[in-house]
Structure formats: C-alpha cells, structure tokens
PDB file of N, CA and C in Angstrom:
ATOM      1  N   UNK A   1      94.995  50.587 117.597  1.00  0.00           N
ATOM      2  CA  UNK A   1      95.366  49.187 117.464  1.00  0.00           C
ATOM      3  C   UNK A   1      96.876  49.106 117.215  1.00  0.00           C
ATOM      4  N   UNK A   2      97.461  48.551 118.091  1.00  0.00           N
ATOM      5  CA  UNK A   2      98.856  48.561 117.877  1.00  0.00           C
ATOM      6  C   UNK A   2      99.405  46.942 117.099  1.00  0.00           C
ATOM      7  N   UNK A   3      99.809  47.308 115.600  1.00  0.00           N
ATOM      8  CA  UNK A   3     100.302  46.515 114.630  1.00  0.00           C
ATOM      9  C   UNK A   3     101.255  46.311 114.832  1.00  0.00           C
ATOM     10  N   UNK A   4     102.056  44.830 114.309  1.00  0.00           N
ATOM     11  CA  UNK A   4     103.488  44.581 114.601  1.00  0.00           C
ATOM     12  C   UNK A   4     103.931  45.123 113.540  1.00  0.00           C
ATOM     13  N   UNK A   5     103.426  45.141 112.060  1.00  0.00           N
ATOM     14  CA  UNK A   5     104.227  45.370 110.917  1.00  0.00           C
ATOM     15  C   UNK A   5     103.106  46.163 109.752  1.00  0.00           C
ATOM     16  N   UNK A   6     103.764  47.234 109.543  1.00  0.00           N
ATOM     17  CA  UNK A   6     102.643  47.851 108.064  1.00  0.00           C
ATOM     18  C   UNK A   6     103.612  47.777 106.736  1.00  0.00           C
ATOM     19  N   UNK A   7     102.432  47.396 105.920  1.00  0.00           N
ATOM     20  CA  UNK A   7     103.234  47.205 104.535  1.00  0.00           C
ATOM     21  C   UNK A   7     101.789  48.531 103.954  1.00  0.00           C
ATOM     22  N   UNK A   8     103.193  49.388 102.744  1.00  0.00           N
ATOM     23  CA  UNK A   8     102.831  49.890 102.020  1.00  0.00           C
ATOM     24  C   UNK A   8     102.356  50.022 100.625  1.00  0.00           C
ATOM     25  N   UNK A   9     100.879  49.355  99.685  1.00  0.00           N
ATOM     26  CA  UNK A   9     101.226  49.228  99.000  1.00  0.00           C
ATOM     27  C   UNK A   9     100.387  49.957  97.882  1.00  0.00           C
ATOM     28  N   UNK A  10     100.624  51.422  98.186  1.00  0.00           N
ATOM     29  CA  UNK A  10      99.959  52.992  97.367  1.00  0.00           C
ATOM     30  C   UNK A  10     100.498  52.292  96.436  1.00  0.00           C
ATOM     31  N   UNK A  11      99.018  52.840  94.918  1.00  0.00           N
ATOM     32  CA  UNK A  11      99.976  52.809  93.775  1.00  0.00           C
ATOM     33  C   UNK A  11      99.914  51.337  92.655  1.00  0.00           C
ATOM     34  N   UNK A  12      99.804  50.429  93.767  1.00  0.00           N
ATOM     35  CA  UNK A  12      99.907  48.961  93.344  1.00  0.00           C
ATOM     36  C   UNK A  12      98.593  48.444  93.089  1.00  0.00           C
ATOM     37  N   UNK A  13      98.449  48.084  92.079  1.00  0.00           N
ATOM     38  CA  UNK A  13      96.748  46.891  91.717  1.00  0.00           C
ATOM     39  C   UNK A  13      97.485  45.683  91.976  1.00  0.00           C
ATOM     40  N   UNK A  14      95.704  45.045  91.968  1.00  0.00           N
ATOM     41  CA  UNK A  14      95.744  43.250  92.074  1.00  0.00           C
ATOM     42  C   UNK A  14      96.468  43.099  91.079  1.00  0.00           C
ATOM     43  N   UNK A  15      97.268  41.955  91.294  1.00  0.00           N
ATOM     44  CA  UNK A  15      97.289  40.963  92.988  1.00  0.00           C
ATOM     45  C   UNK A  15      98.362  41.719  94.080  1.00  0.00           C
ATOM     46  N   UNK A  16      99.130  42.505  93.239  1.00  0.00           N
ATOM     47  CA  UNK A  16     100.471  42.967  94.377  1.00  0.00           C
ATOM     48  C   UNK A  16     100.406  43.022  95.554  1.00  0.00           C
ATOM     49  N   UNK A  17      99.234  44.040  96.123  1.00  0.00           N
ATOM     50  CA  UNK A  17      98.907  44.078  97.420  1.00  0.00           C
ATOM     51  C   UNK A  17      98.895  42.740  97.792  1.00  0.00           C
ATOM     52  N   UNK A  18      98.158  41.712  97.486  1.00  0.00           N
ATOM     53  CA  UNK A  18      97.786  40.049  98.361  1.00  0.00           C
ATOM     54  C   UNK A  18      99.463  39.726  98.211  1.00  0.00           C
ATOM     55  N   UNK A  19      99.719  39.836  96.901  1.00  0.00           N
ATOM     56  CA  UNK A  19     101.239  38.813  97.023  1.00  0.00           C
ATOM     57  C   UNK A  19     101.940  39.463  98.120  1.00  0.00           C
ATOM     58  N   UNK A  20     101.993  40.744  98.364  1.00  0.00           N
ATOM     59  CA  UNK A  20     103.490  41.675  99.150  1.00  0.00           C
ATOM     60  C   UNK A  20     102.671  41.089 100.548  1.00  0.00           C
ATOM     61  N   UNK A  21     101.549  40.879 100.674  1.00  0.00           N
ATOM     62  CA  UNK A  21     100.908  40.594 102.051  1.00  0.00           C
ATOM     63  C   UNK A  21     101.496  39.169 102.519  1.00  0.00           C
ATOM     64  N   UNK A  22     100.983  38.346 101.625  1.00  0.00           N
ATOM     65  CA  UNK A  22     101.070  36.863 101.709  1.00  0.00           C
ATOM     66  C   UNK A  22     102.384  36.635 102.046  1.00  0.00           C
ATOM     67  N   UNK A  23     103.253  37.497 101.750  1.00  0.00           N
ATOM     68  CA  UNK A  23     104.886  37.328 101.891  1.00  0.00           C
ATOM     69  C   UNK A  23     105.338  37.976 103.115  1.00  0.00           C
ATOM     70  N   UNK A  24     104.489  39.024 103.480  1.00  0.00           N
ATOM     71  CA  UNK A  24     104.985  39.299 104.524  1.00  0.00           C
ATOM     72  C   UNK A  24     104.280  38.979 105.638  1.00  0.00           C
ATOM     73  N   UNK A  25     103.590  38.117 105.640  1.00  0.00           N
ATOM     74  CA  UNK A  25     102.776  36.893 106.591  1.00  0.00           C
ATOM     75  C   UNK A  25     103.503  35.874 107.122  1.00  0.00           C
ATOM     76  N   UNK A  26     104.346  35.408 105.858  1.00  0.00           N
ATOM     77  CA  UNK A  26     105.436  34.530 106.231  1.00  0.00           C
ATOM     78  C   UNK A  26     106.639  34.439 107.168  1.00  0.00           C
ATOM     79  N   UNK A  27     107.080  35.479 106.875  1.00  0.00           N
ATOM     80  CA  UNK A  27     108.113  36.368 108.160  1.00  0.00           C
ATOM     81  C   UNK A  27     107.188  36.439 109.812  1.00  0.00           C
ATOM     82  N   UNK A  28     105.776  36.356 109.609  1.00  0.00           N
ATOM     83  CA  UNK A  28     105.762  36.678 110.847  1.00  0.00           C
ATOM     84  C   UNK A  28     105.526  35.743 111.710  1.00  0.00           C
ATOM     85  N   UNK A  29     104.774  35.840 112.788  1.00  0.00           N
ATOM     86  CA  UNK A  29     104.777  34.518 114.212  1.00  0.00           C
ATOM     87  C   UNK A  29     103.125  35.000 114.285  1.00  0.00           C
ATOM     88  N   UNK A  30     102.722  33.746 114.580  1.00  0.00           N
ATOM     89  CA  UNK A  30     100.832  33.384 114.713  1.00  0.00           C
ATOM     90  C   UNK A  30     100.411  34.628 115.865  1.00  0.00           C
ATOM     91  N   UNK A  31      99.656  35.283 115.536  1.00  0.00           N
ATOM     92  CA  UNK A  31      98.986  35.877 116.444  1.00  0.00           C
ATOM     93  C   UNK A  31      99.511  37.373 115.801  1.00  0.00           C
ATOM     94  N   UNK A  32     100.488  38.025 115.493  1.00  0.00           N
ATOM     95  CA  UNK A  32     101.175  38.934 115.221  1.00  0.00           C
ATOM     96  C   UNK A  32      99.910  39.866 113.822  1.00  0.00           C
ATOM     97  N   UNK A  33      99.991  40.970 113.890  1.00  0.00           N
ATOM     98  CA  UNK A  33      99.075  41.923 113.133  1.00  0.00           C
ATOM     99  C   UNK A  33      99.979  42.766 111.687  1.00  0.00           C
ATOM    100  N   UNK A  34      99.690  42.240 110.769  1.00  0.00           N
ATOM    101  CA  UNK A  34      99.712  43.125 109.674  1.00  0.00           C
ATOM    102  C   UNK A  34      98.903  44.322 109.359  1.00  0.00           C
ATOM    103  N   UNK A  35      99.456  45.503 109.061  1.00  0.00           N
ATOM    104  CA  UNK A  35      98.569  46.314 108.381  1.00  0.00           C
ATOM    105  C   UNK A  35      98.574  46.731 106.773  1.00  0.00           C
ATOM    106  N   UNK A  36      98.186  46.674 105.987  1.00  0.00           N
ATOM    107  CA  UNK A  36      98.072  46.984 104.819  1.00  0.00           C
ATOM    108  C   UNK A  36      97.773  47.948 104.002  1.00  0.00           C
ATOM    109  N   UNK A  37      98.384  49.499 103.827  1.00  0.00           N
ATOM    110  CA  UNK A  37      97.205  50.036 103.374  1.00  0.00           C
ATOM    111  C   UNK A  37      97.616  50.142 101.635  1.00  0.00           C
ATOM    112  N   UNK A  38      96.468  50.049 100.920  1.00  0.00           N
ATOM    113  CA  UNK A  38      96.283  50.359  99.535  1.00  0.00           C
ATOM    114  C   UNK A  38      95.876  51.280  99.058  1.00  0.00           C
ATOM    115  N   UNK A  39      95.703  51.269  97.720  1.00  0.00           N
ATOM    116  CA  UNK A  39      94.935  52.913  97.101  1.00  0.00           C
ATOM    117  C   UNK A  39      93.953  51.656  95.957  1.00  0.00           C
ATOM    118  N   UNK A  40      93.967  50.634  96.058  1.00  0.00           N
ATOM    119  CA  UNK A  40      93.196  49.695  94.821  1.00  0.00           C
ATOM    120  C   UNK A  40      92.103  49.849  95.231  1.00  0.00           C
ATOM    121  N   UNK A  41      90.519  49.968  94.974  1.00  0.00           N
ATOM    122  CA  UNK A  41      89.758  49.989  95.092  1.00  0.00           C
ATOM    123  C   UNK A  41      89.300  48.535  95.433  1.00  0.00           C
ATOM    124  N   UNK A  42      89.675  47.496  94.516  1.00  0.00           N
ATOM    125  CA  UNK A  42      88.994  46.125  94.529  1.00  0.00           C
ATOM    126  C   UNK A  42      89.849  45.282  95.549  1.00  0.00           C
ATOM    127  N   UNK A  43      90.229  45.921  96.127  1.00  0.00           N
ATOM    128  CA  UNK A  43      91.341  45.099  97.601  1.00  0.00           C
ATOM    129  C   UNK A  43      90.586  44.991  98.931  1.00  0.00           C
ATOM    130  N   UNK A  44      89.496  45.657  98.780  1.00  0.00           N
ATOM    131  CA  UNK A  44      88.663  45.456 100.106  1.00  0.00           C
ATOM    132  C   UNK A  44      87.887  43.919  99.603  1.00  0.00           C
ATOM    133  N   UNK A  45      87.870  43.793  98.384  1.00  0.00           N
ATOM    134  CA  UNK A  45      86.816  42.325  98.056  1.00  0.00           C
ATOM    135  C   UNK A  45      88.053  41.547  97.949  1.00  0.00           C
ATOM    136  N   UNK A  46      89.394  41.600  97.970  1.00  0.00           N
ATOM    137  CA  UNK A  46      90.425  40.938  97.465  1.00  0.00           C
ATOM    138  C   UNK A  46      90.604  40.205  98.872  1.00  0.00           C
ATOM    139  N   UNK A  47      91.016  41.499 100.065  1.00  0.00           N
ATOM    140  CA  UNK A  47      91.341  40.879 101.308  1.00  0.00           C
ATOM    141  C   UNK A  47      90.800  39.906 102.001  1.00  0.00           C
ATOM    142  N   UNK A  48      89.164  40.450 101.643  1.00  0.00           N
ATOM    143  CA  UNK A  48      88.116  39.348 102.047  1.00  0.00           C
ATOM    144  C   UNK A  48      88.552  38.354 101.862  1.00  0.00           C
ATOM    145  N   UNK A  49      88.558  38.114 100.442  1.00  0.00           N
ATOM    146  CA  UNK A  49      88.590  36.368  99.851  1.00  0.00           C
ATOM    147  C   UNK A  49      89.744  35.689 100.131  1.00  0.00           C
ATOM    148  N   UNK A  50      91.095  36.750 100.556  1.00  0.00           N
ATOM    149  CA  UNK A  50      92.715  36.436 100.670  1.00  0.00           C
ATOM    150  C   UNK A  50      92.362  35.633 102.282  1.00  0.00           C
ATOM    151  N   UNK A  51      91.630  36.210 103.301  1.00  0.00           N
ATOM    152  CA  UNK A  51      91.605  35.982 104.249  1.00  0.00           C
ATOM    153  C   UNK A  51      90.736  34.255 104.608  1.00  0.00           C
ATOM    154  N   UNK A  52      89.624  34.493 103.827  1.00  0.00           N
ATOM    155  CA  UNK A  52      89.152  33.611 104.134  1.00  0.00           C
ATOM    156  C   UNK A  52      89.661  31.789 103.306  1.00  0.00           C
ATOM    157  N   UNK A  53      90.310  32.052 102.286  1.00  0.00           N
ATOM    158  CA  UNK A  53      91.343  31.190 101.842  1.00  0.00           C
ATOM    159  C   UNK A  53      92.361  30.641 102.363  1.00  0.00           C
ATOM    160  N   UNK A  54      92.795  31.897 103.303  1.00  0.00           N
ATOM    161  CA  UNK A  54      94.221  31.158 103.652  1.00  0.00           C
ATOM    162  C   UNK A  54      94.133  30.661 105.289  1.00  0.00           C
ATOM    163  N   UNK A  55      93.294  31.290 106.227  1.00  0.00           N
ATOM    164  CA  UNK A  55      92.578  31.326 107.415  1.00  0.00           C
ATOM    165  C   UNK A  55      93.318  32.373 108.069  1.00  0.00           C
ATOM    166  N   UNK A  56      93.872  33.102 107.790  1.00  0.00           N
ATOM    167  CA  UNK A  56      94.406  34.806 108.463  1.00  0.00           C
ATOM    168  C   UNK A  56      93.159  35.594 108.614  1.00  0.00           C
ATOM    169  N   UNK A  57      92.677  36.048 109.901  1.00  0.00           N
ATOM    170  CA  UNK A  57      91.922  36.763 110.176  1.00  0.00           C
ATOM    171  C   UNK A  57      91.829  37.933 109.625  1.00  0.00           C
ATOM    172  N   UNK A  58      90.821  38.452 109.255  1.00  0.00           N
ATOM    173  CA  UNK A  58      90.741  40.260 108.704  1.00  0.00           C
ATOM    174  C   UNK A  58      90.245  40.828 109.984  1.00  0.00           C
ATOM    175  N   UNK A  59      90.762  41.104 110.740  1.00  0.00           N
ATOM    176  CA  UNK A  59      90.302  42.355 111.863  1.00  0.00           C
ATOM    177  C   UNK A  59      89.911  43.638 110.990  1.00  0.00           C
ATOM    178  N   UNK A  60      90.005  44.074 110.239  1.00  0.00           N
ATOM    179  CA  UNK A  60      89.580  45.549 110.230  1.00  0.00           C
ATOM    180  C   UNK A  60      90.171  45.603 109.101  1.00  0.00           C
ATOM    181  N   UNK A  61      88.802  46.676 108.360  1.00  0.00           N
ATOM    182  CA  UNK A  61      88.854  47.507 107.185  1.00  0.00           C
ATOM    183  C   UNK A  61      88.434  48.648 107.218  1.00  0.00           C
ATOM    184  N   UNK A  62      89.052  49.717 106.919  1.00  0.00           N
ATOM    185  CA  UNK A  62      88.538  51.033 107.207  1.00  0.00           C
ATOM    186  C   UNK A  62      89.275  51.976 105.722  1.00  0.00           C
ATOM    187  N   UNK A  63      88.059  52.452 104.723  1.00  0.00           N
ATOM    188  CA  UNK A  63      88.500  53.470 103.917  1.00  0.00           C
ATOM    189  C   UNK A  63      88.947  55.199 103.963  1.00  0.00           C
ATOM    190  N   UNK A  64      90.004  55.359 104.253  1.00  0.00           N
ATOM    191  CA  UNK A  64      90.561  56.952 104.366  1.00  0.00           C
ATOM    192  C   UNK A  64      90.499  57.332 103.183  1.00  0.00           C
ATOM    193  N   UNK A  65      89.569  58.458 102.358  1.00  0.00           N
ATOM    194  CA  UNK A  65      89.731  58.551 101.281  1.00  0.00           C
ATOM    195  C   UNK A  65      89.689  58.129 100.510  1.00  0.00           C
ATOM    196  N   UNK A  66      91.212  57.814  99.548  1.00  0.00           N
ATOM    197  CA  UNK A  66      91.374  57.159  98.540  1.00  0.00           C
ATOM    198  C   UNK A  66      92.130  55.833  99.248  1.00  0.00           C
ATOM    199  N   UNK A  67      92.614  55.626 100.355  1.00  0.00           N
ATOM    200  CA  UNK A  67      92.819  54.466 100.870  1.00  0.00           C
ATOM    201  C   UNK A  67      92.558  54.042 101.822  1.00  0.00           C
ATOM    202  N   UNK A  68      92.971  52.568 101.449  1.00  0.00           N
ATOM    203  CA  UNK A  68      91.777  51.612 102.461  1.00  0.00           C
ATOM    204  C   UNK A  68      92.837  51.220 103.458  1.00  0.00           C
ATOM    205  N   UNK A  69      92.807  50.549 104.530  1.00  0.00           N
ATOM    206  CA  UNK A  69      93.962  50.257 105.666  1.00  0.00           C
ATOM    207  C   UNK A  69      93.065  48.978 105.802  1.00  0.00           C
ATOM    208  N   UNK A  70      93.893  47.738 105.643  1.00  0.00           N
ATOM    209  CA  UNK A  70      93.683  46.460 105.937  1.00  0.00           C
ATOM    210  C   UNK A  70      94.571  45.652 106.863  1.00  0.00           C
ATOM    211  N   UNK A  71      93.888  44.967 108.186  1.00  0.00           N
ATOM    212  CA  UNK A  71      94.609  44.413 108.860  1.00  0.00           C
ATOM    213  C   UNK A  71      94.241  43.291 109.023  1.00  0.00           C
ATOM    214  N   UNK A  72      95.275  42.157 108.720  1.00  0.00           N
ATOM    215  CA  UNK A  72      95.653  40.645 109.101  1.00  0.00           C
ATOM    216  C   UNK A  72      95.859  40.280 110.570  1.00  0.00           C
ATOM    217  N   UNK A  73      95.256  39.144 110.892  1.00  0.00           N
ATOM    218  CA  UNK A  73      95.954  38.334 112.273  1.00  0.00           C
ATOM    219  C   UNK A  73      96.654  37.545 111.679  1.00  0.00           C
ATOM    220  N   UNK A  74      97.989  36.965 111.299  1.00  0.00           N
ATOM    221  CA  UNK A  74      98.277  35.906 111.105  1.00  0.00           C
ATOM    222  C   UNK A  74      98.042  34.730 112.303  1.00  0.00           C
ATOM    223  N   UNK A  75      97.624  33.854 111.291  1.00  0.00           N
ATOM    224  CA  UNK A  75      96.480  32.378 111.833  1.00  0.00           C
ATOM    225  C   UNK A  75      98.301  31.500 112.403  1.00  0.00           C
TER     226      UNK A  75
END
C-alpha cells in the first residue's frame, strides 16, 4: 500500500498518537493516506473511535509484534 505520509509514534501513550495524527491530517489533501505506527496497545480501540468521530477512514490495522501500523484516508 503505498502511503503519502508515516508518522512515528514508538514509545508514546494515549492520546499522543491521535493528537500527532489529527495534526498531521491537517497538512494533508482528502483522499491522501496516513500511516501510523505505535507501540500503545490501546491505540487499535483509540484509532477506531478517532476514525469514526472525525469521518477519516481506517483502511487497515495490522499488529507487528509489539507494534501496530495504522492507516488513515483523510475524509
């Protein structure tokens, strides 16, 4: 899947990951793909709810390990 932009955010608990996301949503143009990956455990239930709040699509969640890789459509 080729992403326009990955944000890194190992390391970081809720909310950081949503805020550094939500911000870098803003910068982008409708249709364009974020990727996200975390090491938070509770960010796979976070993204969910981030997504369906704001109307940014969640295409894909997939856990590597200890991290999860989350990707946005911005709406």
């Amino acid at each position: 899947m080729q992403v326009d932009k990955e944000l890194d955010t190992r390391g970081l608990n809720c909310p950081l990951p949503i805020l550094k996301a939500k911000k870098a949503l803003a910068d982008m143009v409708s249709g364009e793909l974020l990727r996200v990956v975390s090491t938070d455990p509770g960010s796979t239930r976070d993204f969910q709810a981030f997504a369906r709040q704001t109307g940014n699509e969640l295409v894909e969640q997939v856990s590597l390990g200890k991290e999860i890789s989350h990707v946005l459509r911005r709406r």
